[in-house]
Protein backbone atom coordinates (compact mmCIF):
# COMPACT_ATOMS: atom_id res chain seq x y z
CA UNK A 1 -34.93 -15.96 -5.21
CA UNK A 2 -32.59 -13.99 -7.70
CA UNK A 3 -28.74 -13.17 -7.03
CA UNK A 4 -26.37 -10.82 -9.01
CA UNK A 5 -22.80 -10.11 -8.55
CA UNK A 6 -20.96 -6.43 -9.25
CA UNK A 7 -18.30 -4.22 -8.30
CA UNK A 8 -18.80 -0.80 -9.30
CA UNK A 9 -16.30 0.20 -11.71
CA UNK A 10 -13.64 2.90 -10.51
CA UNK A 11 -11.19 5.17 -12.41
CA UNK A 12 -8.48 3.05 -10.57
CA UNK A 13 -9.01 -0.03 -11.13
CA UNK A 14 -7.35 -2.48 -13.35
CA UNK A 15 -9.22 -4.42 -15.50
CA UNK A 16 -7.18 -7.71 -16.42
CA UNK A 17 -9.15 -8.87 -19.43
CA UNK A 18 -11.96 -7.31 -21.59
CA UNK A 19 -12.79 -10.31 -23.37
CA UNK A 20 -16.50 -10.82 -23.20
CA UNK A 21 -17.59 -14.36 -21.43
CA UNK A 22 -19.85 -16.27 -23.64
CA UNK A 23 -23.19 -16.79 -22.82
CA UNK A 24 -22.67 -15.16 -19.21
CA UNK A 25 -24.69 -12.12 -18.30
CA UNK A 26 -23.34 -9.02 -18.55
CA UNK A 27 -23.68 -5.03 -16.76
CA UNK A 28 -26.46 -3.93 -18.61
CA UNK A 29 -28.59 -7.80 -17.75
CA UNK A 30 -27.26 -6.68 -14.47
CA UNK A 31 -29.24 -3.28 -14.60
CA UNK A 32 -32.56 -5.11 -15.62
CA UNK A 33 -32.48 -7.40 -13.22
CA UNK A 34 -31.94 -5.18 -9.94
CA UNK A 35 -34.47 -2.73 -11.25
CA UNK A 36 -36.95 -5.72 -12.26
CA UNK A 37 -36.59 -7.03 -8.46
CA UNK A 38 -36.56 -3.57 -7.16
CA UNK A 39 -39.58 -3.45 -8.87
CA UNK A 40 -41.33 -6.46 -7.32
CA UNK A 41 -40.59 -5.90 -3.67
CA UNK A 42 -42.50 -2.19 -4.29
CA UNK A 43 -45.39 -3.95 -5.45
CA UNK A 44 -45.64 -4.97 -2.00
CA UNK A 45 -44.28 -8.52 -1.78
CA UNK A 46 -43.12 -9.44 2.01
CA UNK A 47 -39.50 -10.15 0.41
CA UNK A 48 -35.98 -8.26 0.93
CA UNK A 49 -33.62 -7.94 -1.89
CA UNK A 50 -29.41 -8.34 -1.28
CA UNK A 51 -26.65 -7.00 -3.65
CA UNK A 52 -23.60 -8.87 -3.30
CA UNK A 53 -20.36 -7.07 -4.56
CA UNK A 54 -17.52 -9.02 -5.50
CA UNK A 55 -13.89 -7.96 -6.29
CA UNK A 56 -11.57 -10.47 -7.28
CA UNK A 57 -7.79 -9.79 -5.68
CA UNK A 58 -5.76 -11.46 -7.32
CA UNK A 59 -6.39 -11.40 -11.30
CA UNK A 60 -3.58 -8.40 -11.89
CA UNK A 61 -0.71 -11.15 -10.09
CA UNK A 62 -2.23 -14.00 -12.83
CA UNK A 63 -1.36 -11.46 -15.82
CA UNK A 64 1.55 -10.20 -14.53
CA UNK A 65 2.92 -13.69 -13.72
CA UNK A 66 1.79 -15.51 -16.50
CA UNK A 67 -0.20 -13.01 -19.33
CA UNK A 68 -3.32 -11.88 -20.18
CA UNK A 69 -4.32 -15.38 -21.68
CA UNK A 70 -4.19 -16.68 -18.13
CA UNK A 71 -6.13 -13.76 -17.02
CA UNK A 72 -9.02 -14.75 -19.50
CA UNK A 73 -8.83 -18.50 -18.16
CA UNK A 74 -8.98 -17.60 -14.59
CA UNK A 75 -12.06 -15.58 -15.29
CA UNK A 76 -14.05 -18.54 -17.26
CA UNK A 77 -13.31 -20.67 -14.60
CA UNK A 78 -15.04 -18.55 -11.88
CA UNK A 79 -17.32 -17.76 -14.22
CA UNK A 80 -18.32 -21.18 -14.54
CA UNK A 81 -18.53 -21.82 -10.84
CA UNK A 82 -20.11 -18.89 -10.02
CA UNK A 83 -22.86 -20.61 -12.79
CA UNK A 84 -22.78 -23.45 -10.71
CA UNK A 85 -23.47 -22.27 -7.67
CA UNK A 86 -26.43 -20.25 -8.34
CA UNK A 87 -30.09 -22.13 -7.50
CA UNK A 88 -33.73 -21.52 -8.99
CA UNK A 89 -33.95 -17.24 -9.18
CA UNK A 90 -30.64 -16.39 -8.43
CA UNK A 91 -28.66 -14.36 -11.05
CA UNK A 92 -24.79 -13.66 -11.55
CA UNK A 93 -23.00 -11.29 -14.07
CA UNK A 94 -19.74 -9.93 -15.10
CA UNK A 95 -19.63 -6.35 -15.15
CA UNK A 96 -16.28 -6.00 -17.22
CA UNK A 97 -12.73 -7.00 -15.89
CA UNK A 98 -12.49 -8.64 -12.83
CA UNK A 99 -15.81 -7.13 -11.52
CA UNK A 100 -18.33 -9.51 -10.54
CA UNK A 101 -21.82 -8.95 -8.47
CA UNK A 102 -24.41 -10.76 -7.29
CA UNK A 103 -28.62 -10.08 -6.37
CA UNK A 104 -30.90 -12.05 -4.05
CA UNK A 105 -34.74 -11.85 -3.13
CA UNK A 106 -35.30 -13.67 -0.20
CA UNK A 107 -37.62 -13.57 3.23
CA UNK A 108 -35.70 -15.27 5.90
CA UNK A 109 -31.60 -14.02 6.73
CA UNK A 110 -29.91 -17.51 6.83
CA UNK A 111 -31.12 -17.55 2.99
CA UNK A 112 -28.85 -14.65 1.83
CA UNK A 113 -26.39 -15.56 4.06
CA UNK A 114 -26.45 -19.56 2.97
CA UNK A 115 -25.31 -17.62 -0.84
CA UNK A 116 -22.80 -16.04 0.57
CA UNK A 117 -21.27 -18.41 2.62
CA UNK A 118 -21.33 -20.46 -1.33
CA UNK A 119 -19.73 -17.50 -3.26
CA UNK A 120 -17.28 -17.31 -0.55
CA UNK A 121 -15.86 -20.96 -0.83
CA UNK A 122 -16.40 -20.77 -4.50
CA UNK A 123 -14.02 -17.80 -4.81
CA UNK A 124 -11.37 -19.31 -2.80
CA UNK A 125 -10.80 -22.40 -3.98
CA UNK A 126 -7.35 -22.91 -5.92
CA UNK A 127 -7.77 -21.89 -10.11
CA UNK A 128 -5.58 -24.40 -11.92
CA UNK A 129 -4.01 -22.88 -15.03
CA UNK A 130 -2.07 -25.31 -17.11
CA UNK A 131 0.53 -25.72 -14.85
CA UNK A 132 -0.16 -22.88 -12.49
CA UNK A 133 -1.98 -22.90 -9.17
CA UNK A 134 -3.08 -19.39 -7.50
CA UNK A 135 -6.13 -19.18 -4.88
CA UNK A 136 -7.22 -16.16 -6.36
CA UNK A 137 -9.94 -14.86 -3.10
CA UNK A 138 -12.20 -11.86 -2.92
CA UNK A 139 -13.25 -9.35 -1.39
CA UNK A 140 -17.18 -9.52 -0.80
CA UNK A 141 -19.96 -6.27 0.27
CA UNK A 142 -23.36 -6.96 0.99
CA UNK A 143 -26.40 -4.11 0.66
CA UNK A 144 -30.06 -5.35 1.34
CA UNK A 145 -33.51 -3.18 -0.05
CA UNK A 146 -35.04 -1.21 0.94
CA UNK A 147 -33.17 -0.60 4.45
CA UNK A 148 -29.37 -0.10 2.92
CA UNK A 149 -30.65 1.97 -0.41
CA UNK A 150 -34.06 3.27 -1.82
CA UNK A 151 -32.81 2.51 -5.46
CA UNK A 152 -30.24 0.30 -7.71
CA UNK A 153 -27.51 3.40 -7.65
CA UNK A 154 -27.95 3.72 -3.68
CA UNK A 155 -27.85 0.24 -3.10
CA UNK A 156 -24.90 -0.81 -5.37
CA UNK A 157 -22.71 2.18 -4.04
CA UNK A 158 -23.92 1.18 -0.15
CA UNK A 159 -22.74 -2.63 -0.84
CA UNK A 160 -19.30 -1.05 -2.81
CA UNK A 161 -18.73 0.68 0.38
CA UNK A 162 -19.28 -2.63 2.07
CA UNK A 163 -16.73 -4.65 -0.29
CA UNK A 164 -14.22 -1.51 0.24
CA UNK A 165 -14.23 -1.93 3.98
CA UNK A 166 -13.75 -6.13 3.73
CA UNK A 167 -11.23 -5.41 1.41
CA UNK A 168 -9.57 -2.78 4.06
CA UNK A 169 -9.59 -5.85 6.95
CA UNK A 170 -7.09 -8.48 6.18
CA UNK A 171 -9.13 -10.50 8.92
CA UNK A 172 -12.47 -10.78 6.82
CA UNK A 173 -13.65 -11.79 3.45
CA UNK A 174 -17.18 -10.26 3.83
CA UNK A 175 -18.71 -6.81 4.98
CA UNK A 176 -22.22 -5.96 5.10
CA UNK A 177 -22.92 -2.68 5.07
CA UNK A 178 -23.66 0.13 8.26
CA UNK A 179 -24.73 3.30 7.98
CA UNK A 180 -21.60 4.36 10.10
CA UNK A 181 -19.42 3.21 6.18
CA UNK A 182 -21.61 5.99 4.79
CA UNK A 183 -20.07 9.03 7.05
CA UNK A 184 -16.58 7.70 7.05
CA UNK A 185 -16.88 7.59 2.89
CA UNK A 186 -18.47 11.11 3.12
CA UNK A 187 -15.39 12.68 5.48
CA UNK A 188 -12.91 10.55 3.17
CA UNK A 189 -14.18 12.20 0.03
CA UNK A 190 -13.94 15.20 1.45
CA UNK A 191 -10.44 15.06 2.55
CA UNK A 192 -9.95 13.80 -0.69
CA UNK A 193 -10.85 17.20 -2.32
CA UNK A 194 -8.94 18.98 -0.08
CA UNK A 195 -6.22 16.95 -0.35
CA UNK A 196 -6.14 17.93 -3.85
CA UNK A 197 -5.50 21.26 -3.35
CA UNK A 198 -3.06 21.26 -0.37
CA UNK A 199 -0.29 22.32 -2.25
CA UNK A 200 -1.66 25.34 -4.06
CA UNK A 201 -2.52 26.27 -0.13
CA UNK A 202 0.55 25.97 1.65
CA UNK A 203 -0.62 22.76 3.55
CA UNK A 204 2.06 20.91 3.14
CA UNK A 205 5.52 20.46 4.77
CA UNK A 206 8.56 18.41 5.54
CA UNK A 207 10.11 17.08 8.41
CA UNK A 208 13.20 15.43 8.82
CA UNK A 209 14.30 12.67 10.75
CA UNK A 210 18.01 12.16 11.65
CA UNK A 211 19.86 8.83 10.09
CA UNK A 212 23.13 8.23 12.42
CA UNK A 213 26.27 5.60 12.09
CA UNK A 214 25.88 3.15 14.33
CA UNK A 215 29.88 2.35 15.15
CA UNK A 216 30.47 6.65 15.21
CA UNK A 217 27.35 8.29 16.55
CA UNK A 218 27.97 10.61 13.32
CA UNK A 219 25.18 11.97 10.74
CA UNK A 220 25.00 10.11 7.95
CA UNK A 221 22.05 11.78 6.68
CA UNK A 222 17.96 12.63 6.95
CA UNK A 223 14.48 11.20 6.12
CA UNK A 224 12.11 13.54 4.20
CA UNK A 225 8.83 13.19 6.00
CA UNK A 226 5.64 14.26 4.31
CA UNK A 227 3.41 16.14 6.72
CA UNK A 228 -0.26 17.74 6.19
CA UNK A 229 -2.11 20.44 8.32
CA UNK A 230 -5.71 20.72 7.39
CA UNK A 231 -7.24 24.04 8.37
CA UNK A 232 -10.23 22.41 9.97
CA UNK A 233 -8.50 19.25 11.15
CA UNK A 234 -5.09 20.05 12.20
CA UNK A 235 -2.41 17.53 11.71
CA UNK A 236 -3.31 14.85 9.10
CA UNK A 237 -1.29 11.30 9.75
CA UNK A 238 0.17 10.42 7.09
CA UNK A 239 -1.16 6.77 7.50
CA UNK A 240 -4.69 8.82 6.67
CA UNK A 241 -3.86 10.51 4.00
CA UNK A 242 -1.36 8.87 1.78
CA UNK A 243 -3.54 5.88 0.68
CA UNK A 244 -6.28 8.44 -0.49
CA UNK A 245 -3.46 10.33 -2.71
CA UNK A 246 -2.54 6.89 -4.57
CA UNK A 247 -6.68 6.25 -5.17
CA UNK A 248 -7.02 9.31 -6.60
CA UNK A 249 -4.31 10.24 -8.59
CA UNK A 250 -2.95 13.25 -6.57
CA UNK A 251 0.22 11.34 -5.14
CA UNK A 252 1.82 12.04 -8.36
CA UNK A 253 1.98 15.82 -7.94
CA UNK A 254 2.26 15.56 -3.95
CA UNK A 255 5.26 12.76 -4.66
CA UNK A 256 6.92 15.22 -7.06
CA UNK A 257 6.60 18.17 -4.66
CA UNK A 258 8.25 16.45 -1.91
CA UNK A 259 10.73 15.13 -4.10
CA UNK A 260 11.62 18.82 -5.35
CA UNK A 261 11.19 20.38 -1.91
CA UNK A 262 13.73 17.80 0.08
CA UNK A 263 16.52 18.09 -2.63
CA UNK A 264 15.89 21.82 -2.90
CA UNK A 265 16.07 22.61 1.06
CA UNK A 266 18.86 19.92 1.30
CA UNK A 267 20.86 21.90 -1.58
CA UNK A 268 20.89 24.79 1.26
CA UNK A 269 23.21 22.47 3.78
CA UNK A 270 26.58 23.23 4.09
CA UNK A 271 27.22 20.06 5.71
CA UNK A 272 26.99 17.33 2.50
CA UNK A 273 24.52 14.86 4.34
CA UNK A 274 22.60 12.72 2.36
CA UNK A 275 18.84 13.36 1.88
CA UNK A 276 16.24 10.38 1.44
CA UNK A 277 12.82 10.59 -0.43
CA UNK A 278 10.21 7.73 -0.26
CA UNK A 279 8.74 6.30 -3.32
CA UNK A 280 5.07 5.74 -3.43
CA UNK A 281 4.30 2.24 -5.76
CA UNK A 282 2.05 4.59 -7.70
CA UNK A 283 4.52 6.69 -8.68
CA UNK A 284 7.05 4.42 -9.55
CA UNK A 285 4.29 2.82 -11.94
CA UNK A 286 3.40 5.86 -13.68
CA UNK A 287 5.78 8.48 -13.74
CA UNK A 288 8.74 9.12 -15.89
CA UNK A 289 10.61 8.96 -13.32
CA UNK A 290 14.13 8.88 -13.85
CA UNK A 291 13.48 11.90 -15.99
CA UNK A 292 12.07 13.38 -13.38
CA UNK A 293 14.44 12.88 -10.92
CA UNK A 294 17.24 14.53 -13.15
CA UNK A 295 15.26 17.34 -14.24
CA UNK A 296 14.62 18.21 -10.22
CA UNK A 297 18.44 17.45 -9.47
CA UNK A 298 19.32 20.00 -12.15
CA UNK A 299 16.97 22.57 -11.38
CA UNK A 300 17.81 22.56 -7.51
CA UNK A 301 21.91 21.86 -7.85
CA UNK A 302 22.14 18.86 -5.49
CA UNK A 303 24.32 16.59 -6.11
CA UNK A 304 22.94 12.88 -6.94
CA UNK A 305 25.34 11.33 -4.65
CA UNK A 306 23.25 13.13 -1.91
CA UNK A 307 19.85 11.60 -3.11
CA UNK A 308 18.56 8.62 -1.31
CA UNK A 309 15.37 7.10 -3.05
CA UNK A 310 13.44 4.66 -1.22
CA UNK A 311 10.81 1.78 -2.26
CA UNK A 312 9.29 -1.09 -0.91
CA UNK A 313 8.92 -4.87 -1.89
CA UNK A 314 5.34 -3.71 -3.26
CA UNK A 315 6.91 -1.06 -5.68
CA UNK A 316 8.79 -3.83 -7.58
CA UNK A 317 6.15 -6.93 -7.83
CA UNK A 318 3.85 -5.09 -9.69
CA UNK A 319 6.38 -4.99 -12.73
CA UNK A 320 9.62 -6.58 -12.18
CA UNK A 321 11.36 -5.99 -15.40
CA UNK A 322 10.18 -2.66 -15.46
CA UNK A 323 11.13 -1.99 -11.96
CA UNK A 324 15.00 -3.07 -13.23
CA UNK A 325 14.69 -0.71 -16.20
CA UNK A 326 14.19 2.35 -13.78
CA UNK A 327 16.66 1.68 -11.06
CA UNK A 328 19.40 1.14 -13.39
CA UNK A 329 18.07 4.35 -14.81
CA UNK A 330 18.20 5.69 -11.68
CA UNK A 331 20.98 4.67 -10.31
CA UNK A 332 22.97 5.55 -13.77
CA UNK A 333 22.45 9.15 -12.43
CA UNK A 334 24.38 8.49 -9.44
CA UNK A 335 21.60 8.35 -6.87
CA UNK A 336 21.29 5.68 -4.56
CA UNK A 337 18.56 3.53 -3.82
CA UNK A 338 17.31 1.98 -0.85
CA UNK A 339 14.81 -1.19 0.07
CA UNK A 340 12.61 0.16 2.26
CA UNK A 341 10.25 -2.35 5.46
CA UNK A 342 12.54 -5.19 4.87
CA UNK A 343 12.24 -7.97 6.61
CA UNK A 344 8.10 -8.28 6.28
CA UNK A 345 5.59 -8.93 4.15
CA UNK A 346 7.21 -10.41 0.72
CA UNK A 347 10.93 -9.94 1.47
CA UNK A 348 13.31 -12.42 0.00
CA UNK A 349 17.19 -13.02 -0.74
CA UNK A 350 15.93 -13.23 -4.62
CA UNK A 351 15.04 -9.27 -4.43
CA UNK A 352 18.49 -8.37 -3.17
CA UNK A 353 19.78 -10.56 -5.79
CA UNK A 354 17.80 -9.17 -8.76
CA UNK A 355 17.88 -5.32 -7.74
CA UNK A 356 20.64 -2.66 -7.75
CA UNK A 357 20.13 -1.73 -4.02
CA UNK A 358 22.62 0.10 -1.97
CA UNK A 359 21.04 0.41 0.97
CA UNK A 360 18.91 -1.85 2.98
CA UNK A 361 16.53 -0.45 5.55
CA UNK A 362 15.08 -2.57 8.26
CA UNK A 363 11.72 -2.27 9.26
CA UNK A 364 10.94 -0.97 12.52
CA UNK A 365 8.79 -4.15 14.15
CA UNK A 366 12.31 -5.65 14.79
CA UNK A 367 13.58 -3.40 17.15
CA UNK A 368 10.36 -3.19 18.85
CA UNK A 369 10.77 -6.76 20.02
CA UNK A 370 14.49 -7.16 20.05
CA UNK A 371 14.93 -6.63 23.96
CA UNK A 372 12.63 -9.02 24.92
CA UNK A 373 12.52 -11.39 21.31
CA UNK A 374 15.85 -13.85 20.74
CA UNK A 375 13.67 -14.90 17.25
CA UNK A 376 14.01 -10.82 16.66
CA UNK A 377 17.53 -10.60 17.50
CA UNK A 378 18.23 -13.87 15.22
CA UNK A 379 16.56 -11.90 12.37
CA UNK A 380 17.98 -8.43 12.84
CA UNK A 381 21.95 -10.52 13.36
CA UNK A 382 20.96 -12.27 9.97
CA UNK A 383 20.16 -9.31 8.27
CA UNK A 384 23.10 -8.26 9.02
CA UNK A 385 25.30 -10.71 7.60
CA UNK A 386 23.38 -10.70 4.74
CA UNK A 387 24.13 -7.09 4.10
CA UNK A 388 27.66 -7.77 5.15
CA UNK A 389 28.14 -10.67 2.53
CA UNK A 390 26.56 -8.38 0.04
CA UNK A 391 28.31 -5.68 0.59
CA UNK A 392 25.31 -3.72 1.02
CA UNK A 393 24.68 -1.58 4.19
CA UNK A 394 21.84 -1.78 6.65
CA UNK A 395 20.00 1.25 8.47
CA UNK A 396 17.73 -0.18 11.69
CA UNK A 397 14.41 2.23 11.60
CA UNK A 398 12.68 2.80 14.89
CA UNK A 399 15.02 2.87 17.52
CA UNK A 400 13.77 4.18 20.35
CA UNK A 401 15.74 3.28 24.10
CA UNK A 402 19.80 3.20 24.64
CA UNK A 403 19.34 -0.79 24.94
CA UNK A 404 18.62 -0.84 21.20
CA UNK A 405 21.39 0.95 19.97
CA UNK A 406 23.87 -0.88 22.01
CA UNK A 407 22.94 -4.24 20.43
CA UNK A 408 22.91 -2.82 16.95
CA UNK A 409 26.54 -1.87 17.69
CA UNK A 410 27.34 -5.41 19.23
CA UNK A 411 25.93 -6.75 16.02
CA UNK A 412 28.00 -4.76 13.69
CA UNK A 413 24.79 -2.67 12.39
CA UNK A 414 25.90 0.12 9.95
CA UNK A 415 23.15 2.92 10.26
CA UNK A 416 19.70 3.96 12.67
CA UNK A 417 17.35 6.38 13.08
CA UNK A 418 14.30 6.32 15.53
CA UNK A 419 13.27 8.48 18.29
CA UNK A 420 16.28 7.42 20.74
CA UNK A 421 18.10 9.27 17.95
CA UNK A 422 16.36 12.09 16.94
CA UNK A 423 12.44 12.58 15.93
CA UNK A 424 11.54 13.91 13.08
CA UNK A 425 11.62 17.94 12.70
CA UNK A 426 10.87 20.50 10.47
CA UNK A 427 13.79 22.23 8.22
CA UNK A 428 14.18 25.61 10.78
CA UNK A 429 14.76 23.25 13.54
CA UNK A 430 17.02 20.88 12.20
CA UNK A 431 19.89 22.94 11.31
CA UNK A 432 22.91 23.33 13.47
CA UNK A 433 21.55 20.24 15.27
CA UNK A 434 24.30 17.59 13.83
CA UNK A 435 27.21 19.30 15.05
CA UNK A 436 25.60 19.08 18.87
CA UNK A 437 24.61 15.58 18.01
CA UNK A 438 27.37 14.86 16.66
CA UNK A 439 29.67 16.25 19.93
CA UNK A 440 27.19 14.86 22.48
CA UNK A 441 27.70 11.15 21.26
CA UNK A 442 31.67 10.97 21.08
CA UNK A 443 31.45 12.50 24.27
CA UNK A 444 29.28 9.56 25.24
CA UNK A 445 31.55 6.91 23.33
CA UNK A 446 33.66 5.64 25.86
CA UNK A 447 30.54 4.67 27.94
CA UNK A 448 28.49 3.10 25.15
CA UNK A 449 31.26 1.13 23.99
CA UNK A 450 31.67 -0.35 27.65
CA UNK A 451 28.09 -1.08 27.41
CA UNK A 452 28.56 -2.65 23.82
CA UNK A 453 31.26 -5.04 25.70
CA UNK A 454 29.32 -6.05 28.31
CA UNK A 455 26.36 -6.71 26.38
């Protein structure tokens, strides 16, 4: 039997360490190995032949955390289990980086799957460095010969596509592949290219979604929403297409139109509300961007006090002392900034600490259970006196019946926006809309405040 383990290399990907690992093959013993096997099963032997992709998931936290040495430690040691684990015919190899990838001949299924049911536990045990523990995982894609791919490059993309989709499904460390990965890689490729070109053609536009006080029922301000309408496909969701912009690159100039468009259509109001722009984590990584953000400011004539910027926990664990750098640079300009989905994922009291924030913006899964949750109630109250004892506002996101809104009042809540409130519209249909907003809701005060008391 033979094994190998790769990950194809991509333009995006980080590599954590290019030190080469001694006496452990390599891409190009990699190359003569799948072609050598390739080789043997079209001589006619009654074998199959599996490529096993492997991307590590972790290595960029071990350098960031604790340095590049770390990084090259980490590596040895899988290296060396991945040594281990291999039997008579099997064959592992570092590619470069984190990229591993793995090759195996065998006859009967539980064979290939026996390896990677080993290369699985292998990857997740705990690494120990010094005094450092991390389970480091992976993400693993599995291509057999000749049914997933008639040659090495069809076979290694096929089981790429595999270790893509595994790493795309937070419930599952492996993926083999289906033909079915094939089309939706062909249609996201595609979209990809157009994507690239959406601005040049008009494709893109904002809407706006209305921010309200909680205790007046006045606008405080709007969301800049980034919307795309394909020519073939229509509307685009933004869940879509987003996440292909930061893989290929073209969320810096999509980022940077939105960015000029909001401040230059909000520039038009007559009304002083504030206007906020989301961050993408790609951005924030790569662009200049507090330069950026002044040059645009200057060039449209809105005032920074009127800017909003918003980025999530993500944006600031890739580089945390960079991440400080930029907001104070930021925030030096007079813009604000806001922490966007808080409450999930990595949210903690040390980022509110650490970070200039002047905003905090709850994420929307609270409200969604707070009429029928008292553990999302407890959170959203908490969050509350958190921003209370920090001095730091808090906008609810994704309010969406009366009910809502009248605990956020009873709970001293400072901003919302949602549905209930207003959905998101483009630029033509927004104006004129907060001074009949704005009249409707102190009309309605006396009876939501009655409703606040009795709640």
């Amino acid at each position: 039997m033979s094994v190998v383990v790769w990950r194809a290399s991509s333009g995006f990907s980080i590599s954590p360490s290019t030190t080469p690992l001694p006496a452990f093959p390599n891409r190009v013993s990699f190359n003569d190995r799948l072609d050598h096997e390739i080789d043997r099963a079209c001589e006619g032997e009654d074998t199959m032949t599996a490529v096993i992709v492997i991307d590590l998931d972790r290595f960029k936290e071990i350098n960031d955390l604790r340095g590049h040495a770390a990084g090259d430690q980490a590596l040895k040691i899988v290296a060396r289990r991945l040594s281990k684990l291999i039997g008579e015919g099997e064959f592992v190899a570092r590619l470069g980086g984190d990229e591993f990838a793995a090759i195996k001949r065998f006859k009967d299924q539980k064979d290939l799957l026996g390896l990677v049911s080993r290369l699985e536990k292998s990857l997740f045990e705990p690494l120990r460095l010094d005094d450092f523990e991390i389970a480091a995982g992976a993400s693993i894609g599995v291509a057999v010969y000749p049914r997933d791919g008639a040659d090495r490059e069809r076979l290694v993309s096929n089981a790429d596509l595999a270790m893509y989709r595994a790493k795309n499904d937070v419930t599952r460390a492996v993926c083999f592949y289906e033909s079915a990965m094939d089309e939706t890689a062909r249609a996201r490729r595609a979209l990809a290219t157009d994507l690239r070109q959406a601005i040049d053609r008009g494709e893109l536009s904002l809407h706006y979604q209305v921010q309200t006080s909680v205790p007046t029922g006045a606008t405080c301000g709007y969301e800049a929403l980034l919307r795309w309408t394909h020519p073939v496909h229509g509307m685009i969701p933004p869940a879509e297409f987003i996440p292909i912009a930061e893989e290929n690159g073209s969320i810096m100039a999509i980022g940077e139109w939105v960015l000029r468009t909001a401040c230059r259509q909000a520039a038009s109001w007559d009304n002083g509300h504030k206007i906020a722009v989301n961050l993408s984590p790609v951005q924030f990584a790569h662009a200049d961007l507090a330069k950026l953000v002044h040059q645009i400011l200057v060039e449209t004539g809105l005032s920074p006090k009127r800017l909003e910027l918003e980025l999530t926990k993500s944006t600031i664990v890739a580089d945390k002392v960079r991440t400080l750098h930029v907001l104070r640079q930021i925030k030096a300009l007079g813009v604000t900034i806001a922490i966007d989905d808080f409450g999930t994922g990595y949210s903690s009291l040390d980022t509110l600490r650490s970070f200039p924030f002047d905003k905090i913006k709850l994420d929307r899964s609270f409200m969604a259970d707070v009429e029928r949750s008292p553990q999302a109630k407890a959170i959203i109250r908490a969050v509350l006196t958190l921003g209370r004892s920090l001095d730091i506002p808090v906008l609810a996101e994704g309010v969406e019946t009366h009910v809502q809104l009248t605990i956020l009042q009873v709970e001293g809540c400072n901003e919302a926006q949602g549905y209930f409130l207003g959905r998101p519209k483009p630029i033509d249909q927004i104006t004129g809309d907060a001074d009949v907003r704005n009249d409707q809701l102190v009309a309605e005060e006396p009876a939501r405040m009655r409703l606040s008391r009795q709640a």
